[in-house]
N, C-alpha and C. Protein backbone atom coordinates (compact mmCIF):
# COMPACT_ATOMS: atom_id res chain seq x y z
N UNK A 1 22.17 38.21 30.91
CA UNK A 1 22.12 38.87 29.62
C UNK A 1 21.71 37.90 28.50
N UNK A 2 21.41 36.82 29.10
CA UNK A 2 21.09 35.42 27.70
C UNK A 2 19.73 35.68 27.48
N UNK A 3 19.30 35.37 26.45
CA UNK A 3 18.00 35.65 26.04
C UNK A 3 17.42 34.57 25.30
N UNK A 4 16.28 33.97 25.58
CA UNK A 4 14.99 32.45 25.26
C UNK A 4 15.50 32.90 23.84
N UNK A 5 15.84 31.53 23.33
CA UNK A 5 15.58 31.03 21.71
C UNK A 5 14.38 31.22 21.45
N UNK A 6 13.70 30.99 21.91
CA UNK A 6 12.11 31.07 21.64
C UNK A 6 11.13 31.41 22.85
N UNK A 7 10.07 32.19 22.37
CA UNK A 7 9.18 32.91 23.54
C UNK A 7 8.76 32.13 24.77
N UNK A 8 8.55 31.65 25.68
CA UNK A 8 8.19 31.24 26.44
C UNK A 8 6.95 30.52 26.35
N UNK A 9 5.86 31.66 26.10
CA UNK A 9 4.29 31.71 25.91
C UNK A 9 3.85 31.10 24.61
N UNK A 10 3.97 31.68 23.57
CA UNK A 10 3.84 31.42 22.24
C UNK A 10 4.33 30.62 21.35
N UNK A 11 6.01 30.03 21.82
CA UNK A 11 7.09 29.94 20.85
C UNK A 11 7.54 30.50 19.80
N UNK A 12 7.04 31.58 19.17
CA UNK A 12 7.81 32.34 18.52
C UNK A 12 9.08 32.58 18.74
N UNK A 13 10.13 32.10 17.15
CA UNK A 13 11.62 31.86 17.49
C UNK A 13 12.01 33.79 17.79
N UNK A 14 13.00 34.28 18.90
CA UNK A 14 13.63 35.29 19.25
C UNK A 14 14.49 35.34 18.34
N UNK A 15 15.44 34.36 17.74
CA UNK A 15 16.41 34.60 16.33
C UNK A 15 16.10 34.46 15.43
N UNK A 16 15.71 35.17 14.43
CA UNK A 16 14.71 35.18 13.37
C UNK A 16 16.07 34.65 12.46
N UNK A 17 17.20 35.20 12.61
CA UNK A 17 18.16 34.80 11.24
C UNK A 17 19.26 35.51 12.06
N UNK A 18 20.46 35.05 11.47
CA UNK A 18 22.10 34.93 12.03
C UNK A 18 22.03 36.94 12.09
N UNK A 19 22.57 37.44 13.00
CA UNK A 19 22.40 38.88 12.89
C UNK A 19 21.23 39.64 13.07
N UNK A 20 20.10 38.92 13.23
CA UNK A 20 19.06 39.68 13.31
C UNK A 20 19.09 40.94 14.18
N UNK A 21 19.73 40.89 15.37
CA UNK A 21 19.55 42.29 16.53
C UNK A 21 20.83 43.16 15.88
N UNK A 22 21.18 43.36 15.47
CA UNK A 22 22.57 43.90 14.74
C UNK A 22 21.58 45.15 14.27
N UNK A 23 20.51 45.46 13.92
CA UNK A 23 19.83 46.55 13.72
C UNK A 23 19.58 47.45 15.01
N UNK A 24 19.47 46.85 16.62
CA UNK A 24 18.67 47.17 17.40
C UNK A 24 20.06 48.31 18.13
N UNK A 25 20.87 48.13 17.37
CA UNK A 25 22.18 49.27 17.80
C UNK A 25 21.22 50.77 17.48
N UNK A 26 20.67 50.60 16.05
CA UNK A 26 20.01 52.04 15.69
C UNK A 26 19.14 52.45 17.24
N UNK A 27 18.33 51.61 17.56
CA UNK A 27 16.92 51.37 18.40
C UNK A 27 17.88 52.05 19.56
N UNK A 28 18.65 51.22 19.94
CA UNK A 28 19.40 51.82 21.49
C UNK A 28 19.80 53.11 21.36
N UNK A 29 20.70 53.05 20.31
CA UNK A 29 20.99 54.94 20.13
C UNK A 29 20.18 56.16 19.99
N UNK A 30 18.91 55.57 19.54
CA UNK A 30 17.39 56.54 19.70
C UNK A 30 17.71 56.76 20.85
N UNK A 31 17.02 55.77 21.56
CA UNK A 31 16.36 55.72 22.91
C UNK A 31 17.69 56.49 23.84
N UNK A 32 18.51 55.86 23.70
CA UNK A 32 20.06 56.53 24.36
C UNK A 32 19.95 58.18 24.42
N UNK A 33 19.67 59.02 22.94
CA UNK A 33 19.68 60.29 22.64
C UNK A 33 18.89 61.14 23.35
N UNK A 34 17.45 60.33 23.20
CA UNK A 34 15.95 60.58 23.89
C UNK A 34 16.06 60.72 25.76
N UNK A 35 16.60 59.78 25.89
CA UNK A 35 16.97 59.77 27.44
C UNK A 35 18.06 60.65 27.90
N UNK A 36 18.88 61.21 27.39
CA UNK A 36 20.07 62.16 27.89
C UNK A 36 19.25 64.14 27.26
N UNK A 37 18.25 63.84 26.43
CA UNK A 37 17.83 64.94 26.50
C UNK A 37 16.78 65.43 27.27
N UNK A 38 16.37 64.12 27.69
CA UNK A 38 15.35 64.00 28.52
C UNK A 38 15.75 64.63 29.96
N UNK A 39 17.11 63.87 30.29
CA UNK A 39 17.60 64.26 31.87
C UNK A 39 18.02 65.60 31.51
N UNK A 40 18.65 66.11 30.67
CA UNK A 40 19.57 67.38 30.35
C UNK A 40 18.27 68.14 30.25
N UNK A 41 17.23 68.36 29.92
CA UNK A 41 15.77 68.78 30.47
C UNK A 41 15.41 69.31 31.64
N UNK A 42 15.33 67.96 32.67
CA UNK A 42 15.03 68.02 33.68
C UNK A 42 16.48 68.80 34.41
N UNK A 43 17.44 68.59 34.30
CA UNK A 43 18.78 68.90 35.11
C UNK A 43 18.36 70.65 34.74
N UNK A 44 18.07 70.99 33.57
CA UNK A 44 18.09 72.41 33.53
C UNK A 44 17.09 73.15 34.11
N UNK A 45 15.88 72.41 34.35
CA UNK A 45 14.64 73.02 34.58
C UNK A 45 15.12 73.03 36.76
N UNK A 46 15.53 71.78 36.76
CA UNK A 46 15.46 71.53 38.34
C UNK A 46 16.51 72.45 39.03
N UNK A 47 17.77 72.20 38.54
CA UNK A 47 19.28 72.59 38.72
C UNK A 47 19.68 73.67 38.01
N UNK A 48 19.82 73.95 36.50
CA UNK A 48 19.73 75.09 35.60
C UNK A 48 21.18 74.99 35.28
N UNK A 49 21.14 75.39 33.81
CA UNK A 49 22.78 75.00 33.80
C UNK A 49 23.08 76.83 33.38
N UNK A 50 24.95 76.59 33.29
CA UNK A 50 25.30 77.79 33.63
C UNK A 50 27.01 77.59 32.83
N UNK A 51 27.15 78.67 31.88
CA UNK A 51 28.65 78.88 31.57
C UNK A 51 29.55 79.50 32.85
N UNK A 52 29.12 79.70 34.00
CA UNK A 52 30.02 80.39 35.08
C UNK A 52 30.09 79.30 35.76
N UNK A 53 29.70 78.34 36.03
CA UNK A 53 30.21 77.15 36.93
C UNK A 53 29.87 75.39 36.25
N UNK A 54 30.41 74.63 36.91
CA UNK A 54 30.62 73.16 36.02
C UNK A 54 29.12 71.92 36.36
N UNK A 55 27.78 73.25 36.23
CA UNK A 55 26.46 71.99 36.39
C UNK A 55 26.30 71.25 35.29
N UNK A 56 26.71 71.71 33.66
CA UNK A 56 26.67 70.93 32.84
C UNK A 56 27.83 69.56 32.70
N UNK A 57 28.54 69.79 33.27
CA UNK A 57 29.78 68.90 33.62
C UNK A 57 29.46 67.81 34.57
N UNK A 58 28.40 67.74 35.76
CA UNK A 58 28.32 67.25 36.85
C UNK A 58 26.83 66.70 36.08
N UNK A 59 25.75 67.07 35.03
CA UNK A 59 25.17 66.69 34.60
C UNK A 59 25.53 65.25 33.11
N UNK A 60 26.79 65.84 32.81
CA UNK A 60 27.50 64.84 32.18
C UNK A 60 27.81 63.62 32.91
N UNK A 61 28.39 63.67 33.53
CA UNK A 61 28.17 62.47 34.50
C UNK A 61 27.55 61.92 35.13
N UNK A 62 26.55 62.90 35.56
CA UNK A 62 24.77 61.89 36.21
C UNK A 62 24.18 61.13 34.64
N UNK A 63 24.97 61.57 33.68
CA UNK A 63 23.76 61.04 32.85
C UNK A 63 24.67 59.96 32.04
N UNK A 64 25.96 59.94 32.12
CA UNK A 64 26.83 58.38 31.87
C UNK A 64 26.82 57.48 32.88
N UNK A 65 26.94 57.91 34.11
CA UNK A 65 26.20 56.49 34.99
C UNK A 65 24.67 56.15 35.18
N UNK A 66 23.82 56.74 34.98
CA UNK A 66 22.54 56.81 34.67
C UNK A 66 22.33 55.72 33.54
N UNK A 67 23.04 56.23 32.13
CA UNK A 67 22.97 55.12 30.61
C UNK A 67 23.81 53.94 31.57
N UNK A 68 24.81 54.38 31.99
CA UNK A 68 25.61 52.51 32.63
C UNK A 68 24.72 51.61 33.23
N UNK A 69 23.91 52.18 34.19
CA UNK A 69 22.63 51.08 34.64
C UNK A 69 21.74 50.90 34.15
N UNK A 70 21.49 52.16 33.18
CA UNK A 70 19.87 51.11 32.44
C UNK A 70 20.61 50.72 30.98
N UNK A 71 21.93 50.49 30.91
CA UNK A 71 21.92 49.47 29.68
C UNK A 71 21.54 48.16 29.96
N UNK A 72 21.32 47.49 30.17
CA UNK A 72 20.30 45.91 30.27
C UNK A 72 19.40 46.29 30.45
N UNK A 73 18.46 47.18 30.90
CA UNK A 73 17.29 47.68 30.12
C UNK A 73 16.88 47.83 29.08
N UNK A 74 17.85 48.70 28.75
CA UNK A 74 17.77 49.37 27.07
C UNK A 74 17.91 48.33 26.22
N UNK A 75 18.83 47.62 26.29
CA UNK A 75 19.05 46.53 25.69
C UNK A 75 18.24 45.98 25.10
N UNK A 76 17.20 45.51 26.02
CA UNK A 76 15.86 44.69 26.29
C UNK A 76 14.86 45.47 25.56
N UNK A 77 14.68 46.73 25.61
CA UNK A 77 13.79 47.45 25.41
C UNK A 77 13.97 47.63 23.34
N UNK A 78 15.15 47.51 23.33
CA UNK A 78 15.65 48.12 22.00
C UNK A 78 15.34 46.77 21.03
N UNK A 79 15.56 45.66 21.73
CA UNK A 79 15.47 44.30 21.21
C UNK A 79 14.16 43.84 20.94
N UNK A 80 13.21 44.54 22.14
CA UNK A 80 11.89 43.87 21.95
C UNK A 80 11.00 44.93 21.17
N UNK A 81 11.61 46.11 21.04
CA UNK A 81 11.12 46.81 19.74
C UNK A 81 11.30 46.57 18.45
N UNK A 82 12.03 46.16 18.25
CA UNK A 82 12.87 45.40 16.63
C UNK A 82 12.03 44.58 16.72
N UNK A 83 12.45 43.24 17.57
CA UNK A 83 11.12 42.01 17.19
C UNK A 83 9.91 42.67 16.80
N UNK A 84 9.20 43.41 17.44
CA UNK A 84 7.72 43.68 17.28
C UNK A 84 7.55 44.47 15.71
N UNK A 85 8.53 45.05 15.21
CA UNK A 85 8.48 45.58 13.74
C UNK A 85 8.79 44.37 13.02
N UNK A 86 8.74 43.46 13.24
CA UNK A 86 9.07 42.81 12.13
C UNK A 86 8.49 41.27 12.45
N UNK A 87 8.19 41.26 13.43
CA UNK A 87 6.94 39.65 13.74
C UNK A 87 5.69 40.41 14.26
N UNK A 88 4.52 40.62 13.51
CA UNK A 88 3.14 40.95 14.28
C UNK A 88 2.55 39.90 15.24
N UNK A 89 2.15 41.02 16.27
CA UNK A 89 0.90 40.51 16.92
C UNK A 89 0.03 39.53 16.19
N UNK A 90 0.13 38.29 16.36
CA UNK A 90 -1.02 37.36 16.28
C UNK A 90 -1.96 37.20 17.57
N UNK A 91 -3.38 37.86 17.71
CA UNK A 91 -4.00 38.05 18.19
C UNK A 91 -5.25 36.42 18.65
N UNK A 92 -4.85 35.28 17.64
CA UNK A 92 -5.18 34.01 17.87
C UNK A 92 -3.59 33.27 17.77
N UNK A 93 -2.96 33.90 18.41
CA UNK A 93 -1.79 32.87 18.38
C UNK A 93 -1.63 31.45 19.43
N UNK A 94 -2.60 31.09 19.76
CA UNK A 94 -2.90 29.82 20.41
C UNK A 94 -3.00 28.54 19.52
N UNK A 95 -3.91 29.11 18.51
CA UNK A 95 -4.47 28.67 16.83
C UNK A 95 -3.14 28.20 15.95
N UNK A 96 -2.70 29.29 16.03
CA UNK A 96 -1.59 29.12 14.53
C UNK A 96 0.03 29.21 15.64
N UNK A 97 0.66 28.30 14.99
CA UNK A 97 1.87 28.14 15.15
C UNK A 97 2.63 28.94 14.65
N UNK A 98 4.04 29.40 15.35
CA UNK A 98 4.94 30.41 14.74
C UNK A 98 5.31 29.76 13.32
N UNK A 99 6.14 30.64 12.27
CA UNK A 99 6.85 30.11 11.07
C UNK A 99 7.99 29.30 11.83
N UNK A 100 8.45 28.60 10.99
CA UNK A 100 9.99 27.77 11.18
C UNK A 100 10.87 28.60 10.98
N UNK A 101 12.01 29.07 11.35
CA UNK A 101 12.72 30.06 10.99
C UNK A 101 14.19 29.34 11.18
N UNK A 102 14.26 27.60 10.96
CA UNK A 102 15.13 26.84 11.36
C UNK A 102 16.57 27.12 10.26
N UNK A 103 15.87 26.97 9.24
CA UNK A 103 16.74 27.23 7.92
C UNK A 103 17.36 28.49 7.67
N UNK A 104 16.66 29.58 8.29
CA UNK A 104 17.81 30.80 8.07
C UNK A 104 19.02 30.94 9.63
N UNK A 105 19.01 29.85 9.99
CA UNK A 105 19.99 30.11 11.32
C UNK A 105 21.26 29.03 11.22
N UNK A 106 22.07 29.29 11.43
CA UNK A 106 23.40 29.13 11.78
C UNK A 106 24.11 28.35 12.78
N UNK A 107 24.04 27.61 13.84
CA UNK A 107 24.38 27.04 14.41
C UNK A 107 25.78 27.83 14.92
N UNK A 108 26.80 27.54 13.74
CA UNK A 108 28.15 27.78 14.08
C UNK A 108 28.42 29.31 14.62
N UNK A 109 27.47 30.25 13.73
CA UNK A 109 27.17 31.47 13.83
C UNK A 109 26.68 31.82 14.89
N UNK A 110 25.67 31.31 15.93
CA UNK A 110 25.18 31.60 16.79
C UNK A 110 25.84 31.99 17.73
N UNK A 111 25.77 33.14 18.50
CA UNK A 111 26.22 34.46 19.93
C UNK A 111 27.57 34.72 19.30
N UNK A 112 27.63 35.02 17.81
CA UNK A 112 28.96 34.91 17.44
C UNK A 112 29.48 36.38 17.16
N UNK A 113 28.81 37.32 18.12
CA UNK A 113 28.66 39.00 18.08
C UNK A 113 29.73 39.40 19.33
């Protein structure tokens, strides 16, 4: 679940500033919403749900262990969407070096979530 200080490829710093992913809660809860309406979709179209017996109930639970395994997905997914709104694509980034982003970080602060 640890994640590169900095990109691998590029070096672009991953902690832009103390708290930065503290937004990507919004990002997961999208995606979280999107994906349970998504299966509750498919469960109705495949399976069909019904007030006379418990498929929406048995669909409740395919779709909380379902979110239990792709959270470190989501995670990932929610995180590397945030970065990308807010550091662009540098398309010659071989050329130009990332910003320093040394001074807005924290040391003491750091994984302090």
């Amino acid at each position: 679940m640890q994640m590169n200080k900095n990109c691998p490829v590029c070096g672009q710093a991953t902690e832009i500033e103390v708290g930065f992913y503290y937004g990507t809660s919004y990002v997961s809860y999208a995606l979280t919403v999107a994906l349970s309406v998504a299966t509750l979709m498919a469960w109705w179209v495949v399976i069909g749900l019904s007030t006379e017996d418990n498929r929406f109930f048995y669909w409740m639970g395919f779709n909380a262990v379902l979110l239990l395994i792709l959270q470190p997905w989501l995670m990932r997914l929610s995180r590397s969407l945030w970065i990308s709104w807010f550091v662009k694509h540098d398309p010659y980034w071989k050329e130009h070096k990332p910003e320093d982003v040394s001074e807005r970080l924290n040391a003491d602060q750091a994984a302090n979530w």
